[in-house]
Protein backbone atom coordinates (compact mmCIF):
# COMPACT_ATOMS: atom_id res chain seq x y z
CA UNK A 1 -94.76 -125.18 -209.04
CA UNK A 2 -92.99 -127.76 -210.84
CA UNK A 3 -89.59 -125.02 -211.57
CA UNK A 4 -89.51 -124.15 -207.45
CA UNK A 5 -89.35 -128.06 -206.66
CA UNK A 6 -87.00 -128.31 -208.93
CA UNK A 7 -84.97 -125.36 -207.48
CA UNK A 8 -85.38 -127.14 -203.89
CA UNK A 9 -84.19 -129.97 -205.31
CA UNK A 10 -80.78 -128.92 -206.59
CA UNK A 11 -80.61 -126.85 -203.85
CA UNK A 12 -80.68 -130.24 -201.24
CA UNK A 13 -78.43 -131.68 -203.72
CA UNK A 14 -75.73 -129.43 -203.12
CA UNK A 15 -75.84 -129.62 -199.02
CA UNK A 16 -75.69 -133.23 -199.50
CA UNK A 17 -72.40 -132.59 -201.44
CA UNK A 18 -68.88 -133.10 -198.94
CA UNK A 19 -67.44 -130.07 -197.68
CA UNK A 20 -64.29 -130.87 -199.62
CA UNK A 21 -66.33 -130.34 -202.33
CA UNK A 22 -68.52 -127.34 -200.89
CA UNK A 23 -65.16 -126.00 -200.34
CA UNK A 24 -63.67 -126.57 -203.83
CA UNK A 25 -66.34 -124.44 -205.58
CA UNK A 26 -66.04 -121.85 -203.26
CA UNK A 27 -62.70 -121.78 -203.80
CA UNK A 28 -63.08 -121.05 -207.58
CA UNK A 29 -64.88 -117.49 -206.41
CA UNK A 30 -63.78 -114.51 -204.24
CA UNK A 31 -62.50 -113.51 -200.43
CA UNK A 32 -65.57 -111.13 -201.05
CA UNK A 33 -67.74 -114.31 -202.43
CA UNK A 34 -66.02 -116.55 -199.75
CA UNK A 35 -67.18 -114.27 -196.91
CA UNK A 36 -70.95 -113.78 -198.06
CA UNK A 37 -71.22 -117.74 -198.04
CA UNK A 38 -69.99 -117.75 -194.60
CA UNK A 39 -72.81 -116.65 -194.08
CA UNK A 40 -75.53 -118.85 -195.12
CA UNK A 41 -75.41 -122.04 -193.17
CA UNK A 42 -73.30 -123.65 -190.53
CA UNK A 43 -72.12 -126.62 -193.93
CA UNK A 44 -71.03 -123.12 -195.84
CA UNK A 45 -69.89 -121.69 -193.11
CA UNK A 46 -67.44 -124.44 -192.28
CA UNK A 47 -66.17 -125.01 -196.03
CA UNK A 48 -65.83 -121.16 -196.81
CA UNK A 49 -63.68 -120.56 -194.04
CA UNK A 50 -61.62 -123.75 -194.36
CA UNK A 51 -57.83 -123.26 -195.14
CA UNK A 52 -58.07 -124.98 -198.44
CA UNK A 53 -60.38 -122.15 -199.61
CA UNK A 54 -58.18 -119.03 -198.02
CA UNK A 55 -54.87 -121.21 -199.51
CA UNK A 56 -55.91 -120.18 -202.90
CA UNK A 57 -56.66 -116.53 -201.91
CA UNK A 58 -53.37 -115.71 -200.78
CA UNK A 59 -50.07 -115.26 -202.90
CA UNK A 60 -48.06 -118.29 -203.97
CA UNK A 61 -45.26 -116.63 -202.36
CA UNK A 62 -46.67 -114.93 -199.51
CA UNK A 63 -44.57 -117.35 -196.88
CA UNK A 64 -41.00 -115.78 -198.59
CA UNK A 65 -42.53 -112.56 -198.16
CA UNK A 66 -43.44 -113.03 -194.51
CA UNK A 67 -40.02 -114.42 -193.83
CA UNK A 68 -38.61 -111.07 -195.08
CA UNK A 69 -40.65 -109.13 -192.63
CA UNK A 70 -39.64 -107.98 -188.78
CA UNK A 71 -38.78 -110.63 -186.19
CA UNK A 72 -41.42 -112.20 -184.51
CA UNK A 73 -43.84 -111.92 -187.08
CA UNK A 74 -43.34 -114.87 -189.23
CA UNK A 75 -43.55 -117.21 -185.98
CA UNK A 76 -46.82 -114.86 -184.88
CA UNK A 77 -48.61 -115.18 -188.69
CA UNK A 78 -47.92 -119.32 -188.15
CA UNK A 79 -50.35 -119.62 -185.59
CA UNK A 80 -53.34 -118.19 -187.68
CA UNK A 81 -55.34 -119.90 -190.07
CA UNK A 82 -55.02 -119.09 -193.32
CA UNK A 83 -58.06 -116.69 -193.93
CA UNK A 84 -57.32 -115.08 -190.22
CA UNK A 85 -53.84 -114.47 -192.37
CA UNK A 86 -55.22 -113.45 -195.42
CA UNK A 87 -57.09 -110.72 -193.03
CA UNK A 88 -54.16 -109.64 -191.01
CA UNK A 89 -52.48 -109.23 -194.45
CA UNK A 90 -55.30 -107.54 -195.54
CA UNK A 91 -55.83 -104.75 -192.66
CA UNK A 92 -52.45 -104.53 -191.32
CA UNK A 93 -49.49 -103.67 -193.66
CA UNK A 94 -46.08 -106.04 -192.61
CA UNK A 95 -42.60 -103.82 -192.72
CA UNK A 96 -40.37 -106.48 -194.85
CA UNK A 97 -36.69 -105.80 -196.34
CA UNK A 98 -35.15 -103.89 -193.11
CA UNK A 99 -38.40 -101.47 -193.12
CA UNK A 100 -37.84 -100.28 -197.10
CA UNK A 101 -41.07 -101.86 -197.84
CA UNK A 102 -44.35 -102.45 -197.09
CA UNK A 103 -46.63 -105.12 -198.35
CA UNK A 104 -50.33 -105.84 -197.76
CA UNK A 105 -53.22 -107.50 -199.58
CA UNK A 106 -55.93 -105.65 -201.48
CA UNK A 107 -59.38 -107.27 -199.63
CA UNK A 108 -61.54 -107.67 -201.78
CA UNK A 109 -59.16 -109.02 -204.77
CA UNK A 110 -56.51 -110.67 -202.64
CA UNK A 111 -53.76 -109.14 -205.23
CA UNK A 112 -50.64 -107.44 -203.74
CA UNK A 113 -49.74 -103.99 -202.73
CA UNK A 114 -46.27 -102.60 -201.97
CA UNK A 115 -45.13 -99.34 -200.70
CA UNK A 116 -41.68 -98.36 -200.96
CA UNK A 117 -40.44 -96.28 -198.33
CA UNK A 118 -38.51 -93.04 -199.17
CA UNK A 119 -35.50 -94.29 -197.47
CA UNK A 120 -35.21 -96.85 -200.31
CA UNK A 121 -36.11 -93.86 -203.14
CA UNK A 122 -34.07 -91.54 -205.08
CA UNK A 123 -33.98 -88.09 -203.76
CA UNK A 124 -31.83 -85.73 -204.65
CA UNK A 125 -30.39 -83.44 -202.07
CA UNK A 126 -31.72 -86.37 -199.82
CA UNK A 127 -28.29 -86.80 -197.76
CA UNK A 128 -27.50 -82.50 -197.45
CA UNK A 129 -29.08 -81.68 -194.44
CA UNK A 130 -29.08 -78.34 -195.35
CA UNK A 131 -32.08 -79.65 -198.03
CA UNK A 132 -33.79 -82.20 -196.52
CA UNK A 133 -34.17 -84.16 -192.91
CA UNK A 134 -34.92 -87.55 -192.24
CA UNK A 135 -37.10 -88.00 -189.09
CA UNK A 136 -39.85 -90.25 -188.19
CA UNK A 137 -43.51 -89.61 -187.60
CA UNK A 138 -45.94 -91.33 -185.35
CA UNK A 139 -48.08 -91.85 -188.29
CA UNK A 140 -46.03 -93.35 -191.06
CA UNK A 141 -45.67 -97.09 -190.76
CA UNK A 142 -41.91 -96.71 -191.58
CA UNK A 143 -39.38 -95.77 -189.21
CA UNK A 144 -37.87 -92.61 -191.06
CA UNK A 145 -39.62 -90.46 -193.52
CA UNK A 146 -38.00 -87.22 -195.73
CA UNK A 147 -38.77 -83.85 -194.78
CA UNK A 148 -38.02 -81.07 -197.08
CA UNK A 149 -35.83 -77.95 -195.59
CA UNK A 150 -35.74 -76.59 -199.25
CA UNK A 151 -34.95 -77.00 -202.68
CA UNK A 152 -35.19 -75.59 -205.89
CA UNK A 153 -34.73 -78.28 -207.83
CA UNK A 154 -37.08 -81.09 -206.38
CA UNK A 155 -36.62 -85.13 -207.57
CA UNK A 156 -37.98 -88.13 -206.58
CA UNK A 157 -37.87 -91.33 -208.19
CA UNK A 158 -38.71 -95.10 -207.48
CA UNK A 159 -38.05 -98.58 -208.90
CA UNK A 160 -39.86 -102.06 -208.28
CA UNK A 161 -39.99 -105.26 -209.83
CA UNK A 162 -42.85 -106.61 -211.38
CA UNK A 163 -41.97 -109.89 -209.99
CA UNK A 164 -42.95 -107.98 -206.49
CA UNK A 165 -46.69 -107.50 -207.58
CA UNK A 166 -49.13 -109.87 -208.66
CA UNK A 167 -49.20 -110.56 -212.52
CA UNK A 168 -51.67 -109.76 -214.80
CA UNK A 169 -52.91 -107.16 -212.74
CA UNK A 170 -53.54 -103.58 -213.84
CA UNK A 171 -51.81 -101.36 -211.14
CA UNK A 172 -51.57 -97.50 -210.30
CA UNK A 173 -48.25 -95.67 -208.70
CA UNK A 174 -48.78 -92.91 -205.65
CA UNK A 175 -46.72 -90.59 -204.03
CA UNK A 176 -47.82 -90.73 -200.88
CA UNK A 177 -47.07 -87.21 -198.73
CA UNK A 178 -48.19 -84.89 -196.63
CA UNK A 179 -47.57 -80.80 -196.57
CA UNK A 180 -46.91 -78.59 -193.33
CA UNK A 181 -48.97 -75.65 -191.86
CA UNK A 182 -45.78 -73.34 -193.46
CA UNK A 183 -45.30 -75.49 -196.55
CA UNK A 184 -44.48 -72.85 -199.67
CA UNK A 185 -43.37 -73.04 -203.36
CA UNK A 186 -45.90 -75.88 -204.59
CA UNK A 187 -48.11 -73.80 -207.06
CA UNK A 188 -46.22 -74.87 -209.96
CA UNK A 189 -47.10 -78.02 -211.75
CA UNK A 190 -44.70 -81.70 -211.26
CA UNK A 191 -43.90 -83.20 -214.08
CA UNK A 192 -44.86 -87.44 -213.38
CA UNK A 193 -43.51 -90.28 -215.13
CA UNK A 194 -43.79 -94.03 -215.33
CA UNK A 195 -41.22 -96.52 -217.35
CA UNK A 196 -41.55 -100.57 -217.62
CA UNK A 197 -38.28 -101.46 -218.64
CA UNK A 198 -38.06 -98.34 -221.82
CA UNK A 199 -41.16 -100.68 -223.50
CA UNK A 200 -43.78 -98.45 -222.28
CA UNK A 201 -43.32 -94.79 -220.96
CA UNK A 202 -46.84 -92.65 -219.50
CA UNK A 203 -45.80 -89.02 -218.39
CA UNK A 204 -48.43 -86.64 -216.71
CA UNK A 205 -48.53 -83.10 -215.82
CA UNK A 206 -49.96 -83.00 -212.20
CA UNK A 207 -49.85 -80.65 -208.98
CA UNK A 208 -49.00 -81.57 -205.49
CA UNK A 209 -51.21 -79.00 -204.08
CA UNK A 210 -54.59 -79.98 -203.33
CA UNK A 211 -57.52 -78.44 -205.53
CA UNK A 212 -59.06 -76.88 -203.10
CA UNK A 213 -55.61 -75.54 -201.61
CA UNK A 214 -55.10 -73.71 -204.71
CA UNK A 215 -58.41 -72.59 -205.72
CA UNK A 216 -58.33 -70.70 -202.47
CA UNK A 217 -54.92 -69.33 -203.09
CA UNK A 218 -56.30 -67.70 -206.26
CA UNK A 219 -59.47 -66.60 -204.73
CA UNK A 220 -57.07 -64.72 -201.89
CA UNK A 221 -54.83 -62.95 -204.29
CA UNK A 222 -57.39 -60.52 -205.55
CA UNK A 223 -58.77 -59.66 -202.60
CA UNK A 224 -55.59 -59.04 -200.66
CA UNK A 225 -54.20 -56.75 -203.31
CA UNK A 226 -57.58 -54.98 -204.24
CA UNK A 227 -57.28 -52.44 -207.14
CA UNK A 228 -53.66 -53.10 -207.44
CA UNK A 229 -54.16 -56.76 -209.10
CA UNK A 230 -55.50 -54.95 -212.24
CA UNK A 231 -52.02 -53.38 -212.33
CA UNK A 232 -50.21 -56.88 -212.42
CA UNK A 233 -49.43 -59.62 -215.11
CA UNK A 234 -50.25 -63.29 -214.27
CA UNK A 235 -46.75 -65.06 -213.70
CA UNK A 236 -46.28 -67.78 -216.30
CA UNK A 237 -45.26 -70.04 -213.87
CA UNK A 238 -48.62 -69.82 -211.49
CA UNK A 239 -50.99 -72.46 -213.09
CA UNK A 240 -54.53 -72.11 -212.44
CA UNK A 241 -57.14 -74.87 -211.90
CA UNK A 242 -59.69 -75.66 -214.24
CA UNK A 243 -62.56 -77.71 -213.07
CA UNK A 244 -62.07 -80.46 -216.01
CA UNK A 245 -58.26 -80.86 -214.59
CA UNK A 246 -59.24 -81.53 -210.77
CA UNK A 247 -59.96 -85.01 -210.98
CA UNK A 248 -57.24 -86.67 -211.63
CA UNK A 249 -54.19 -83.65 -211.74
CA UNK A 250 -54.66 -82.83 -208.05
CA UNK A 251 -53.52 -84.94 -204.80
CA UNK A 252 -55.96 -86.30 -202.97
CA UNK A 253 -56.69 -86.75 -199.21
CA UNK A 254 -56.38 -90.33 -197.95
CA UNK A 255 -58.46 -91.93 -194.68
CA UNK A 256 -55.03 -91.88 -192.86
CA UNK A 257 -54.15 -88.59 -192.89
CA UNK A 258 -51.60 -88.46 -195.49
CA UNK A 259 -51.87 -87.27 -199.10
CA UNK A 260 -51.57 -89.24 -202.52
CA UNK A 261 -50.33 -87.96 -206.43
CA UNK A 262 -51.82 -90.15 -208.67
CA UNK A 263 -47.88 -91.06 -210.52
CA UNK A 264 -49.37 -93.32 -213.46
CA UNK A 265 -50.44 -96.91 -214.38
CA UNK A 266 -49.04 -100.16 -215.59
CA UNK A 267 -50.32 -103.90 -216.38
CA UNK A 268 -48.13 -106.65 -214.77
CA UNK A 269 -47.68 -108.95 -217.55
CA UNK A 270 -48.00 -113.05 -217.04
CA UNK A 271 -44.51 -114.65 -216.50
CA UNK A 272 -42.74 -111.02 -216.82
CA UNK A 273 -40.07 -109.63 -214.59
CA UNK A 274 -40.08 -106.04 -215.40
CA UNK A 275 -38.93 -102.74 -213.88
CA UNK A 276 -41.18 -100.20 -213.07
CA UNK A 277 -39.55 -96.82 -212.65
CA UNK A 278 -41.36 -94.17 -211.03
CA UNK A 279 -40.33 -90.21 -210.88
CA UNK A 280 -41.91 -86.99 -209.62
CA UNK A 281 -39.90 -83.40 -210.78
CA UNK A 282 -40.39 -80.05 -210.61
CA UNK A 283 -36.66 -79.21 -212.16
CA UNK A 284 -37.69 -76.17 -214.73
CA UNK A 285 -39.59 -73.51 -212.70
CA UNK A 286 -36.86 -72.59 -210.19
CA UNK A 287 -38.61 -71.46 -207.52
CA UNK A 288 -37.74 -72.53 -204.02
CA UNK A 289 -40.36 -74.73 -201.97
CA UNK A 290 -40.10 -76.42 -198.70
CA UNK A 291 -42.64 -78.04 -196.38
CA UNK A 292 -42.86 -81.75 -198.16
CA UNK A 293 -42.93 -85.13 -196.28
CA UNK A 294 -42.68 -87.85 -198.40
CA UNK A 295 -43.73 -91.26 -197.03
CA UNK A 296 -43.26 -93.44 -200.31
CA UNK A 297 -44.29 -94.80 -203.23
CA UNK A 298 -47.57 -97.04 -202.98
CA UNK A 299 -48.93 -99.45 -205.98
CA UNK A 300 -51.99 -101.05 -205.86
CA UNK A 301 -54.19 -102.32 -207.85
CA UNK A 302 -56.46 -99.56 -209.97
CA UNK A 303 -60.13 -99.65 -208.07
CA UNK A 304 -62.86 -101.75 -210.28
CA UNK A 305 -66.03 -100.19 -209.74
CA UNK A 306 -68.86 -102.71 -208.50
């Protein structure tokens, strides 16, 4: 009896605190921790959703980066409060640097995400129309993306400043794609890499096909070839999937249609301006392939489980 008047107590303590202080406590949490007191009473309510709370949640720099984005914008974000502008950062992506770029906020963490567009990556072949196309799609928030003709001899590669991202922050690189209904020439596996400024260099072996995609490819060989298959010798170049190498080798379908290669990952260091290069190939096989829209390359921060 004695411990719950206690807890009522403190409890009626606290609401008699200010809001200015309400609000600086709440300040030391979450957006996610920010939101669920919201929720409690009209005092929290008032102090959680105060700018001096959503200040703190949102980048040092984010008024530079909103002055980099499209006109109009900067004067539109001006008239929202500051956690109605930590949410439009949050669920709608701002086109900054001429429409190379796009940044948002991760939700939950409030730490910076960038894609950049292919326009502003390396792709070789890029500018022979003969190889590739540059078009736009309804669905790609930037105003061109590269479609591959074809190539034999595919190449993609991507730099960023650390100084772009939010430090001390463990981050992963995507390619972010998507294949057409005659797409051809992807069954061999892309060779991924990731460089911070030649300290730290993570290269993967990884395939742009879905798992699923090639599974069935496999599954359809036999059976359109019948007793002849027994007659032929697996090509050294075909790789088949193995269940342990799904996870994490294979693109993966996103919520907005498009597909993402898991590149590699890096930690933003505190007070470092590094380079983060970023490079898909598929140089060695020789094969031709076409069918490849490339959107960008995304980084965000790697997924904590909860």
């Amino acid at each position: 009896m004695a411990q719950c008047e206690g807890e009522l107590l403190c409890y009626s303590c606290f609401y008699a605190l200010p809001e200015g202080c309400i609000a600086a406590v709440i300040s030391l949490t979450s957006p996610r921790d920010a939101c669920r007191m919201a929720a409690v009473s009209r005092v929290f309510r008032s102090a959680a959703d105060s700018d001096s709370v959503w200040e703190g949640f949102l980048p040092s720099d984010y008024q530079d980066v909103i002055a980099r984005s499209e006109d109009g914008v900067p004067a539109l974000l001006d008239s929202l409060s500051k956690k109605q502008l930590y949410l439009r950062l949050a669920d709608r992506p701002l086109l900054i640097d001429g429409g190379t770029k796009s940044f948002w906020l991760d939700k939950l963490s409030g730490k910076k995400c960038c894609m950049v567009a292919a326009r502003n990556l390396t792709i070789v072949w890029s500018d022979t129309p003969t190889y590739w196309k540059w078009t736009s799609m309804q669905e790609s928030r930037f105003p061109e993306v590269a479609e591959l003709i074809t190539v034999c001899w595919l190449e993609i590669r991507g730099k960023l400043k650390t100084s772009s991202l939010s430090l001390g922050t463990n981050y992963v690189a995507y390619l972010i794609f998507k294949m057409t209904e005659d797409a051809y020439g992807f069954y061999n596996s892309v060779d991924a890499s990731l460089d911070i400024s030649g300290r730290r260099t993570e290269k993967r072996t990884v395939y742009l096909e879905p798992a699923e995609t090639q599974r069935r490819r496999h599954q359809i060989l036999p059976w359109r070839f019948g007793h002849i298959r027994r007659n032929l010798q697996p090509s050294p170049q075909l790789s088949i999937p193995r269940e342990e190498e799904e996870e994490d080798q294979h693109s993966k379908q996103r919520s907005d249609g498009w597909l993402e290669m898991k590149i590699g990952e890096f930690f933003t260091q505190n007070e470092d301006d590094a380079e983060v290069e970023m490079s898909m190939l598929e140089t060695e096989a020789g094969n031709w392939k076409g069918g490849l829209i490339v959107e960008g390359i995304e980084i965000r921060p790697k997924a904590i489980s909860l």
